[in-house]
C-alpha atoms as a PDB file:
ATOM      1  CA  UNK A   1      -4.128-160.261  18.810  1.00  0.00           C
ATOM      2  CA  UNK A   2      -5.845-160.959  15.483  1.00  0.00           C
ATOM      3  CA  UNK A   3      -7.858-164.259  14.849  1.00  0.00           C
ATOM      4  CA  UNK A   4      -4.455-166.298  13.602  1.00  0.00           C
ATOM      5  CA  UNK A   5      -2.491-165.046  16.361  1.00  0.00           C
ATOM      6  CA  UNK A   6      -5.394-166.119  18.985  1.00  0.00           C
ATOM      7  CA  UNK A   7      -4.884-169.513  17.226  1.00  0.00           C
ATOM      8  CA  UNK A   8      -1.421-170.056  17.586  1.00  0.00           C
ATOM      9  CA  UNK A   9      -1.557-168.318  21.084  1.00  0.00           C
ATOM     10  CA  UNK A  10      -4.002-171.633  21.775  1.00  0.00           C
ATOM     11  CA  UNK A  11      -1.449-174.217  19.643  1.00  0.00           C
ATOM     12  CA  UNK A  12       1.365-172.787  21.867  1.00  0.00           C
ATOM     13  CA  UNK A  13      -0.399-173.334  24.864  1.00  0.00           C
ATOM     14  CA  UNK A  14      -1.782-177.106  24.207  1.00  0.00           C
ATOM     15  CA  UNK A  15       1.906-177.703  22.754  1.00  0.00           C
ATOM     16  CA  UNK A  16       3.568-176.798  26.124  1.00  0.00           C
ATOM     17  CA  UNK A  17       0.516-178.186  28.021  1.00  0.00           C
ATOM     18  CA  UNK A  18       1.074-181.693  25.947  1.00  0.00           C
ATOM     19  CA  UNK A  19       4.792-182.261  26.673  1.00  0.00           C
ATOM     20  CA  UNK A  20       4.610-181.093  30.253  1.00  0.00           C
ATOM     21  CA  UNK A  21       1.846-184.226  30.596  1.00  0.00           C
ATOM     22  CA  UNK A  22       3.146-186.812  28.405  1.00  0.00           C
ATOM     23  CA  UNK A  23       7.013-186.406  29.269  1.00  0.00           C
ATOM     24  CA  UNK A  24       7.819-186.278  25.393  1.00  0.00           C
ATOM     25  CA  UNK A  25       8.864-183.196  23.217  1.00  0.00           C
ATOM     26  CA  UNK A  26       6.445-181.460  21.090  1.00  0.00           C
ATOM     27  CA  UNK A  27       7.074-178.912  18.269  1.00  0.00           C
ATOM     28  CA  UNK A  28       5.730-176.117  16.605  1.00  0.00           C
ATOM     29  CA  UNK A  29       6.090-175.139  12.501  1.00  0.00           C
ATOM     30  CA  UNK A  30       8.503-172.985  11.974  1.00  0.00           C
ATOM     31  CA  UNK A  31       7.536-169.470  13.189  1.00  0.00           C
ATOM     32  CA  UNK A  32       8.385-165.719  12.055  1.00  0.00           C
ATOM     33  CA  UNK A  33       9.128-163.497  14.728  1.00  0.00           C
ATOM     34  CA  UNK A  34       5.988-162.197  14.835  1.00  0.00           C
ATOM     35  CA  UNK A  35       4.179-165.497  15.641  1.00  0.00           C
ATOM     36  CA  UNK A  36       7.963-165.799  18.288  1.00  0.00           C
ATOM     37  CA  UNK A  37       6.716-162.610  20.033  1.00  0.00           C
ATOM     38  CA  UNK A  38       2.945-164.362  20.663  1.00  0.00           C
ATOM     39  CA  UNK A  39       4.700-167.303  22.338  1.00  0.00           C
ATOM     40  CA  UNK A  40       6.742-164.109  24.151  1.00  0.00           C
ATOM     41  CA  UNK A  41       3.021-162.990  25.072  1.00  0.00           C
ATOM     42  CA  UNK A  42       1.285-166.228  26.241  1.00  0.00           C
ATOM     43  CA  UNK A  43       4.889-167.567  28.135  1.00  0.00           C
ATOM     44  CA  UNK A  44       3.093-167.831  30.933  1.00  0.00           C
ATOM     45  CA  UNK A  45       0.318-169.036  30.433  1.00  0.00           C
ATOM     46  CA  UNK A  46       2.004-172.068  29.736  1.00  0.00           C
ATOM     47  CA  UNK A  47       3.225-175.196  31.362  1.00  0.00           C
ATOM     48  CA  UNK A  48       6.133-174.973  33.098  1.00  0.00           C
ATOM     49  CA  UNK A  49       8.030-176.946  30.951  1.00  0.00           C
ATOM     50  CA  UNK A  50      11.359-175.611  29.127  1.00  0.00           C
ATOM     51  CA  UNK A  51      10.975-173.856  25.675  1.00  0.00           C
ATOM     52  CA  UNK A  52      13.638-173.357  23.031  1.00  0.00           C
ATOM     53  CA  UNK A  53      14.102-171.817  19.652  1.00  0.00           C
ATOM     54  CA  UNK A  54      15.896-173.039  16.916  1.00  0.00           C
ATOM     55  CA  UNK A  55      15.978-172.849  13.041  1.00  0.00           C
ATOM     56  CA  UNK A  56      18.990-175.000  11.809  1.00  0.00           C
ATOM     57  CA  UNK A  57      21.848-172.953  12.424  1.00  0.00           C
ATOM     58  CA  UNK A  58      22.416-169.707  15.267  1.00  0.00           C
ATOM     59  CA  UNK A  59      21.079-166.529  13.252  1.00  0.00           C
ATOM     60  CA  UNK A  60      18.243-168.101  11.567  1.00  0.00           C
ATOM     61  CA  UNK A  61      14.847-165.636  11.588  1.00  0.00           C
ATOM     62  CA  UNK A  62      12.196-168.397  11.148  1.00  0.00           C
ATOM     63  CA  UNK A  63      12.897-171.124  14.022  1.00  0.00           C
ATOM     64  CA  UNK A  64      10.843-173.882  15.477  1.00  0.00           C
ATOM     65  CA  UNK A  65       9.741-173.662  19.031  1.00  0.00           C
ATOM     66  CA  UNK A  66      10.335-176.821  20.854  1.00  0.00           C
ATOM     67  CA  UNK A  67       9.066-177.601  24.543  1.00  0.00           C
ATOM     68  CA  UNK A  68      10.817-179.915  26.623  1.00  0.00           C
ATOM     69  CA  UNK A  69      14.538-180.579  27.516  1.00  0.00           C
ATOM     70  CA  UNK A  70      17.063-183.186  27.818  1.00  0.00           C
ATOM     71  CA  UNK A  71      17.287-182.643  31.517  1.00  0.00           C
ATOM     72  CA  UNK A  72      13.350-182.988  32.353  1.00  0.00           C
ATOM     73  CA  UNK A  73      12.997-185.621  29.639  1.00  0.00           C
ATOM     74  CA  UNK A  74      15.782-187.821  30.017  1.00  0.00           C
ATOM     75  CA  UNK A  75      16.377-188.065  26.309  1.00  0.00           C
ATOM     76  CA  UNK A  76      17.625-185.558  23.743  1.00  0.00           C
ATOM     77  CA  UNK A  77      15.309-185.671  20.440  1.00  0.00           C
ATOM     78  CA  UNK A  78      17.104-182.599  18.677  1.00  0.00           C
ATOM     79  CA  UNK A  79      14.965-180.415  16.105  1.00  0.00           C
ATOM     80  CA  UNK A  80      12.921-181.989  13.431  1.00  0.00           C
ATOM     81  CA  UNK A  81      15.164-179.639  10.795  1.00  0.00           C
ATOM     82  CA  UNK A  82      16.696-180.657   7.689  1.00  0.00           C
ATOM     83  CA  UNK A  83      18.912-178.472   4.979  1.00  0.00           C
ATOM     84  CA  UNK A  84      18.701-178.878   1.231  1.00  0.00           C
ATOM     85  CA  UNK A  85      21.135-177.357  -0.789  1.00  0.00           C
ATOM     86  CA  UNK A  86      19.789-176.124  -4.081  1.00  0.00           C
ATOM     87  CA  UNK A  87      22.039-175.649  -7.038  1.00  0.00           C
ATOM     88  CA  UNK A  88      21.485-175.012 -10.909  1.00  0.00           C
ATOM     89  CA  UNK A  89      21.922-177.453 -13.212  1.00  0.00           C
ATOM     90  CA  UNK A  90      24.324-175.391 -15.500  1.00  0.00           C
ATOM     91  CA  UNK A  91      25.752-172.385 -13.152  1.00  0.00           C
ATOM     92  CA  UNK A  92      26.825-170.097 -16.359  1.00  0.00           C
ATOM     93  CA  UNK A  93      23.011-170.170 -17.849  1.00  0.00           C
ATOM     94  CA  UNK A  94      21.210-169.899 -14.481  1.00  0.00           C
ATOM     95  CA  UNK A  95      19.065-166.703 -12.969  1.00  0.00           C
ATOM     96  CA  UNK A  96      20.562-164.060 -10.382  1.00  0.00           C
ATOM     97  CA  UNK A  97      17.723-165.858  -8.117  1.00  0.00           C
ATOM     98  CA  UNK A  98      16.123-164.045  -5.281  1.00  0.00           C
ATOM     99  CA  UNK A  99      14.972-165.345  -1.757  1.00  0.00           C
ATOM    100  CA  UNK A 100      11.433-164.380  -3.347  1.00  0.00           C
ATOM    101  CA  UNK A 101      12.394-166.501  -6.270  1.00  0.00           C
ATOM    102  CA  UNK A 102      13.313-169.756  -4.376  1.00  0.00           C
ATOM    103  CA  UNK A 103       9.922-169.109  -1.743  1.00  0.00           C
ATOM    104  CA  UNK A 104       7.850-168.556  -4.431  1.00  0.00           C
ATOM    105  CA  UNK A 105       8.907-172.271  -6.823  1.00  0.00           C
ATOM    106  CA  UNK A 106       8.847-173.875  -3.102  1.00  0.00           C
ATOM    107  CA  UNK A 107       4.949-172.325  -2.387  1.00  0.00           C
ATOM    108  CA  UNK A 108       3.783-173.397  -6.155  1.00  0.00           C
ATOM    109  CA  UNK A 109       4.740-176.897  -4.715  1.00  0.00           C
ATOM    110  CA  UNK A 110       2.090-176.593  -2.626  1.00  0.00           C
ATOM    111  CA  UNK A 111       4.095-176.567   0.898  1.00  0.00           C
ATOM    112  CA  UNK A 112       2.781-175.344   3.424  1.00  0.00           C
ATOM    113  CA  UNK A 113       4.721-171.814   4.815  1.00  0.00           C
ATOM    114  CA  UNK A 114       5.490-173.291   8.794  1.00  0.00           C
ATOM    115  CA  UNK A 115       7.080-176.435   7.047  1.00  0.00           C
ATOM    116  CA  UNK A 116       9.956-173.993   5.570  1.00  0.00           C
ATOM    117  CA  UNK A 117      12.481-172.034   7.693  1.00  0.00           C
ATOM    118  CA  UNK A 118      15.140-169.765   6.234  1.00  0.00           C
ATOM    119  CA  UNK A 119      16.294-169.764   2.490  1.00  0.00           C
ATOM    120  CA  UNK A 120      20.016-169.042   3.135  1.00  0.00           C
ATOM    121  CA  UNK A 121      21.779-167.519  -1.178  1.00  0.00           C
ATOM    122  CA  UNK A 122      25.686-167.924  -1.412  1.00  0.00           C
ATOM    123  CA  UNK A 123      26.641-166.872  -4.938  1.00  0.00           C
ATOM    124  CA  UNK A 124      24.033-169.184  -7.110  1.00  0.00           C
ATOM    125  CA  UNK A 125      23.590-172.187  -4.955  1.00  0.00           C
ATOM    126  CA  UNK A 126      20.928-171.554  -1.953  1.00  0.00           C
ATOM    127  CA  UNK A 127      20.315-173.760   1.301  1.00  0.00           C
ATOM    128  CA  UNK A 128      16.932-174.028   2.524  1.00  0.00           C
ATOM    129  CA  UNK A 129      16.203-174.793   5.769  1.00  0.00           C
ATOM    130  CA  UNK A 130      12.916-177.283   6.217  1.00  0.00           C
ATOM    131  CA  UNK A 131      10.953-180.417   8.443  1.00  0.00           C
ATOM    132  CA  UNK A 132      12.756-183.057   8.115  1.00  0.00           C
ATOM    133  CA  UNK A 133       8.897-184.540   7.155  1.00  0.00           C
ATOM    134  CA  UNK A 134       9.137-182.050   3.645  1.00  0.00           C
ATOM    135  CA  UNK A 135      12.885-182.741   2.977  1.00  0.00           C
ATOM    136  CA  UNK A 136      11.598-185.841   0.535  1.00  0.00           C
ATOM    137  CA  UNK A 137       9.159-184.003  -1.279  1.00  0.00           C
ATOM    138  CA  UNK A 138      11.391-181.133  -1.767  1.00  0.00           C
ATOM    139  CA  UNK A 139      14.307-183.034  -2.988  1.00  0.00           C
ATOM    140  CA  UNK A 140      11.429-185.146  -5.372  1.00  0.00           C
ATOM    141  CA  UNK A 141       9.810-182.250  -6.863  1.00  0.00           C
ATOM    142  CA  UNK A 142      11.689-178.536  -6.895  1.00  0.00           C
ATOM    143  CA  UNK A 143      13.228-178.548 -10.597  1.00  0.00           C
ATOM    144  CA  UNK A 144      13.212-175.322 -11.792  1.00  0.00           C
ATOM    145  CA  UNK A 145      12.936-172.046  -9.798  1.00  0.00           C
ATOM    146  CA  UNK A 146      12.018-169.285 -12.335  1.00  0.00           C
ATOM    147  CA  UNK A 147      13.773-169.790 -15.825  1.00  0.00           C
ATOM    148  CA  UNK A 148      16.497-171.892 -13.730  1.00  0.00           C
ATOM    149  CA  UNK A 149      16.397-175.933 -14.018  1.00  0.00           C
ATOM    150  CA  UNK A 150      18.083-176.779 -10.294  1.00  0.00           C
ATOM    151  CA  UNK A 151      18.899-180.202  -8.797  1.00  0.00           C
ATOM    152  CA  UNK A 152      18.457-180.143  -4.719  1.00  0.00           C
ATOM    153  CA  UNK A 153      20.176-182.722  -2.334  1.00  0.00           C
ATOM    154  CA  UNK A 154      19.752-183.269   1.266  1.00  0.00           C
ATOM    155  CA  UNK A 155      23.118-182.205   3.082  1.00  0.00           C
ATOM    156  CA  UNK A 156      23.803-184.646   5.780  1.00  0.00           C
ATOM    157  CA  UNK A 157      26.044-182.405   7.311  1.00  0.00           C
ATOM    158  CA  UNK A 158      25.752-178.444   7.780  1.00  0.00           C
ATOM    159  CA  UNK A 159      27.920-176.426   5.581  1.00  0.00           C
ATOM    160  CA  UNK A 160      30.458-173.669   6.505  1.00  0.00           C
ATOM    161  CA  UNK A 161      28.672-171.869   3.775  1.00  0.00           C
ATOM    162  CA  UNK A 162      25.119-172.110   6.002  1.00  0.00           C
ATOM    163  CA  UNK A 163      26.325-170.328   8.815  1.00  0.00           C
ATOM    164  CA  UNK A 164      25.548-166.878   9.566  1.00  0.00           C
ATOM    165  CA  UNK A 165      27.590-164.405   8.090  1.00  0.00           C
ATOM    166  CA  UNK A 166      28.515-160.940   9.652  1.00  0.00           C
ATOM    167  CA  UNK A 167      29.348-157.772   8.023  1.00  0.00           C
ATOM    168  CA  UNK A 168      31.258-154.943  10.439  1.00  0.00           C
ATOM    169  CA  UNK A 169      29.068-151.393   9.112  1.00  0.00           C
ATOM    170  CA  UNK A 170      30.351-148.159  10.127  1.00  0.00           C
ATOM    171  CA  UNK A 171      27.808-145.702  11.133  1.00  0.00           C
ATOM    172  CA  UNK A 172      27.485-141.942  12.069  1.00  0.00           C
ATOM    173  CA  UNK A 173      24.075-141.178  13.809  1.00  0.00           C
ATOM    174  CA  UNK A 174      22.878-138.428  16.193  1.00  0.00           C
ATOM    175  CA  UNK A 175      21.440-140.455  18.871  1.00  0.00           C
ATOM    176  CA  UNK A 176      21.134-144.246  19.648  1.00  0.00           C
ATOM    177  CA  UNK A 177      17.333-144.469  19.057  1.00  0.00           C
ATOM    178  CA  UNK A 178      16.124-147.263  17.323  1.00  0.00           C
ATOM    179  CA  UNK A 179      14.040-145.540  14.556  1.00  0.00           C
ATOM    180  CA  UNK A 180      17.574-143.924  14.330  1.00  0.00           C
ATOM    181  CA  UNK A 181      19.925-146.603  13.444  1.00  0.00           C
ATOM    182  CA  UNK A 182      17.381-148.625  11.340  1.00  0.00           C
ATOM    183  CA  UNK A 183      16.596-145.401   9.103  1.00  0.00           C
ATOM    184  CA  UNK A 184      20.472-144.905   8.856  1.00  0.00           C
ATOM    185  CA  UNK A 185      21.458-148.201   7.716  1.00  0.00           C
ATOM    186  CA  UNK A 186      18.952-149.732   5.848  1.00  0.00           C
ATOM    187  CA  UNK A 187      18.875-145.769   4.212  1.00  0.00           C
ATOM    188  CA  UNK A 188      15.320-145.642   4.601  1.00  0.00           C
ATOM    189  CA  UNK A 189      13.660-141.713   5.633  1.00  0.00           C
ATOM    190  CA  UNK A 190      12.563-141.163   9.689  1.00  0.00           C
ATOM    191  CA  UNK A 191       8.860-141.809   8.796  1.00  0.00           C
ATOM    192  CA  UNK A 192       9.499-144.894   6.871  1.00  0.00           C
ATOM    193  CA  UNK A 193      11.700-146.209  10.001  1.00  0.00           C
ATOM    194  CA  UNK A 194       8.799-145.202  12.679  1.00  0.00           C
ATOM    195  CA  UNK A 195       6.266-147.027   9.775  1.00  0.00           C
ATOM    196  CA  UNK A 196       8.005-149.882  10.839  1.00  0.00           C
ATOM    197  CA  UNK A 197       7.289-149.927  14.490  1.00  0.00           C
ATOM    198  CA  UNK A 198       3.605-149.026  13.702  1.00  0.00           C
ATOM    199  CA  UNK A 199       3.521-152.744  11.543  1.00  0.00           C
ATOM    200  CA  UNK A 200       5.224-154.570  14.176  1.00  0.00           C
ATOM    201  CA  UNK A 201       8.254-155.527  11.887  1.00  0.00           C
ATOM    202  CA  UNK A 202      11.072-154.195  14.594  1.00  0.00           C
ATOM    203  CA  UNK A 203      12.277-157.185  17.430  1.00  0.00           C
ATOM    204  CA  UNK A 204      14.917-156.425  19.755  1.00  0.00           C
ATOM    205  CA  UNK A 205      16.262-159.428  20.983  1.00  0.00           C
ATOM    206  CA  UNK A 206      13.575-161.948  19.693  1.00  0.00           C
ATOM    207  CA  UNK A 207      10.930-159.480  21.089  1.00  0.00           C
ATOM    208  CA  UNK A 208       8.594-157.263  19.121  1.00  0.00           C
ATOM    209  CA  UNK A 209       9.469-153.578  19.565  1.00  0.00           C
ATOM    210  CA  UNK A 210       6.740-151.066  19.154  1.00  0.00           C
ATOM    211  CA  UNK A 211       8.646-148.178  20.958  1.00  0.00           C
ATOM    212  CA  UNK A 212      10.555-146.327  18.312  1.00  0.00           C
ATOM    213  CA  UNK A 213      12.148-144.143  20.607  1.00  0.00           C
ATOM    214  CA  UNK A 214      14.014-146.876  22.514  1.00  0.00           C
ATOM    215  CA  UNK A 215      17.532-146.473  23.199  1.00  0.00           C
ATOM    216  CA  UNK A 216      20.312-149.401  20.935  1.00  0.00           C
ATOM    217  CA  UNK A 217      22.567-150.717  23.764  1.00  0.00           C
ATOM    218  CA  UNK A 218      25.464-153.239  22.898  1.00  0.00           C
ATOM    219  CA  UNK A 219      24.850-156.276  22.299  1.00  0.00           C
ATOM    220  CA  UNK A 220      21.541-156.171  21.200  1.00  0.00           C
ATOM    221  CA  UNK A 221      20.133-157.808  18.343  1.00  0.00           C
ATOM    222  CA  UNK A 222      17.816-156.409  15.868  1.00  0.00           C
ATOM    223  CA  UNK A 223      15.673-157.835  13.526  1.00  0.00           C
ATOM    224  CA  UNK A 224      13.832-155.790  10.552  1.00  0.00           C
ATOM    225  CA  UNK A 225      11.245-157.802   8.830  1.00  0.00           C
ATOM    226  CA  UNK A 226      11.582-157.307   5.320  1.00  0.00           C
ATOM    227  CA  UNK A 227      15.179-155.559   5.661  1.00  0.00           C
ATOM    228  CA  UNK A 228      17.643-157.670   7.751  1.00  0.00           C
ATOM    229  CA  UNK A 229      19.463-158.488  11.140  1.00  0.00           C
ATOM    230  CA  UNK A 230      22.259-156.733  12.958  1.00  0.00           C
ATOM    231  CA  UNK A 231      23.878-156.725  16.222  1.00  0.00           C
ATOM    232  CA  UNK A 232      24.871-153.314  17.835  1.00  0.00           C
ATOM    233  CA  UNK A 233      28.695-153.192  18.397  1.00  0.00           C
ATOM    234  CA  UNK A 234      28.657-149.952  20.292  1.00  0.00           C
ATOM    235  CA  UNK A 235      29.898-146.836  20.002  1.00  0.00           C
ATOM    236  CA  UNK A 236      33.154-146.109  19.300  1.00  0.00           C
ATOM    237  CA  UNK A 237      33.686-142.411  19.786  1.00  0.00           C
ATOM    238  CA  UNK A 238      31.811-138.845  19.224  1.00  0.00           C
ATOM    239  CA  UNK A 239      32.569-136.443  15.800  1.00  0.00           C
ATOM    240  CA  UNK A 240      33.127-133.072  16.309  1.00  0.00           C
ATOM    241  CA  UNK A 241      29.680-131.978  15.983  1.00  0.00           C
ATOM    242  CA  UNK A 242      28.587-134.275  18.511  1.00  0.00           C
ATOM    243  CA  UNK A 243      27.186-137.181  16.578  1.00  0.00           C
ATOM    244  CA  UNK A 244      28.044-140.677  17.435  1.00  0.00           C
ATOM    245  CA  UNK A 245      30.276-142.881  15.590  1.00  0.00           C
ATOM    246  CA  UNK A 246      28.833-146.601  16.365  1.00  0.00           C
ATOM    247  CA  UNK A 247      29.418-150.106  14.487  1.00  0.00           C
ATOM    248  CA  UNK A 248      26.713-152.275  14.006  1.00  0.00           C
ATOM    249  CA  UNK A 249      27.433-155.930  12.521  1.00  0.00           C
ATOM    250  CA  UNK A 250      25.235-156.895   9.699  1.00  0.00           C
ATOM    251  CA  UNK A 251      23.769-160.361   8.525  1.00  0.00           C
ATOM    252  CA  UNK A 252      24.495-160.920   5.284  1.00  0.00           C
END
């Protein structure tokens, strides 16, 4: 671990340490799935007391990590999550904006990264996971995101348009290897796939993957930092070279 992840291993640890003593839940910032896969490290170490991820919606990459349960507690306290929907003033004039374009107006605020989960673009309006503690501020404050003047509101409700979105992808690969599939469809080369591995970017199932040579099984879910999300359909038959034919679903 590096000096930040030693940190948050430590945060993790008090966190779970903190709600096992007091009897009330305790949450983290929102965390890539990097900083997921140290809590996946230091598990236990920790309290015994019942962990769960969630970022607003099922699919979401950045999610919070909250200890305690309903169960244990004898309360339910839900996630300290809000969702802002955040729309252009005049639709026809705005920006084709970018999930880099919406991060970067929200990190010129000043806001803190761990306060802001996933940034979720349908057509020109996006919806922007955050703590409910930031929803104010947000809502006060982001006016224009690049050249585009926006107005944001706080949705009381969660949108159809906010949840995840799948995409069927048909694929023909020689072998189910991980490096495989990723180089395939995200149409990157073999070396740039394994480069991924090597920079910790690849999570199987909410855990980092560092083996490139591991074998795709159905069902799983894959995470590519910087690329996207997909869950592995199967395979679906053989070509007459021998390749597989396999479908992956892909978040869109």
């Amino acid at each position: 671990m590096n000096r930040d992840e030693e940190f948050l291993a430590k945060r993790i640890i008090d966190l779970a340490d903190q709600s096992y003593r007091t009897g009330l839940y305790t949450y983290t910032g929102f965390l890539n799935q990097q900083e997921q896969a140290v809590y996946d490290s230091v598990r236990k170490d920790a309290a015994p007391v019942t962990a769960t991820l969630f970022g607003g919606v099922e699919g979401c990459e950045r999610q919070v990590l909250r200890f305690g349960d309903e169960e244990s507690l004898g309360y339910d306290a839900g996630f300290p999550i809000c969702c802002i929907e955040i729309r252009p003033l005049i639709e026809k004039f705005s920006d084709a904006l970018t999930h880099r374009d919406y991060l970067g107006a929200l990190m010129h605020l000043g806001i803190d990264r761990s306060t802001l989960g996933d940034i979720m673009i349908r057509d020109k309006t996006a919806y922007l996971f955050c703590l409910d503690k930031m929803a104010s501020f947000i809502v006060d404050n982001l006016d224009q995101v690049k050249h585009t003047h926006v107005k944001c509101r706080l949705l009381e409700e969660m949108p159809e348009a906010v949840r995840p979105q799948l995409q069927a992808v048909k694929l023909i690969v020689p072998s189910m290897r991980l490096d495989v599939v990723i180089a395939k469809l995200y149409h990157l080369s073999r070396s740039q796939s394994i480069a991924l591995f090597r920079e910790k970017k690849i999570f199987v199932n909410g855990r980092g993957q560092e083996n490139n040579s591991g074998i795709l099984k159905e069902t799983d879910v894959v995470s590519v930092r910087g690329h996207g999300k997909f869950i592995c359909d199967g395979i679906s038959g053989e070509t007459k070279k021998g390749n597989l034919n396999i479908q992956v679903s892909k978040y869109v």
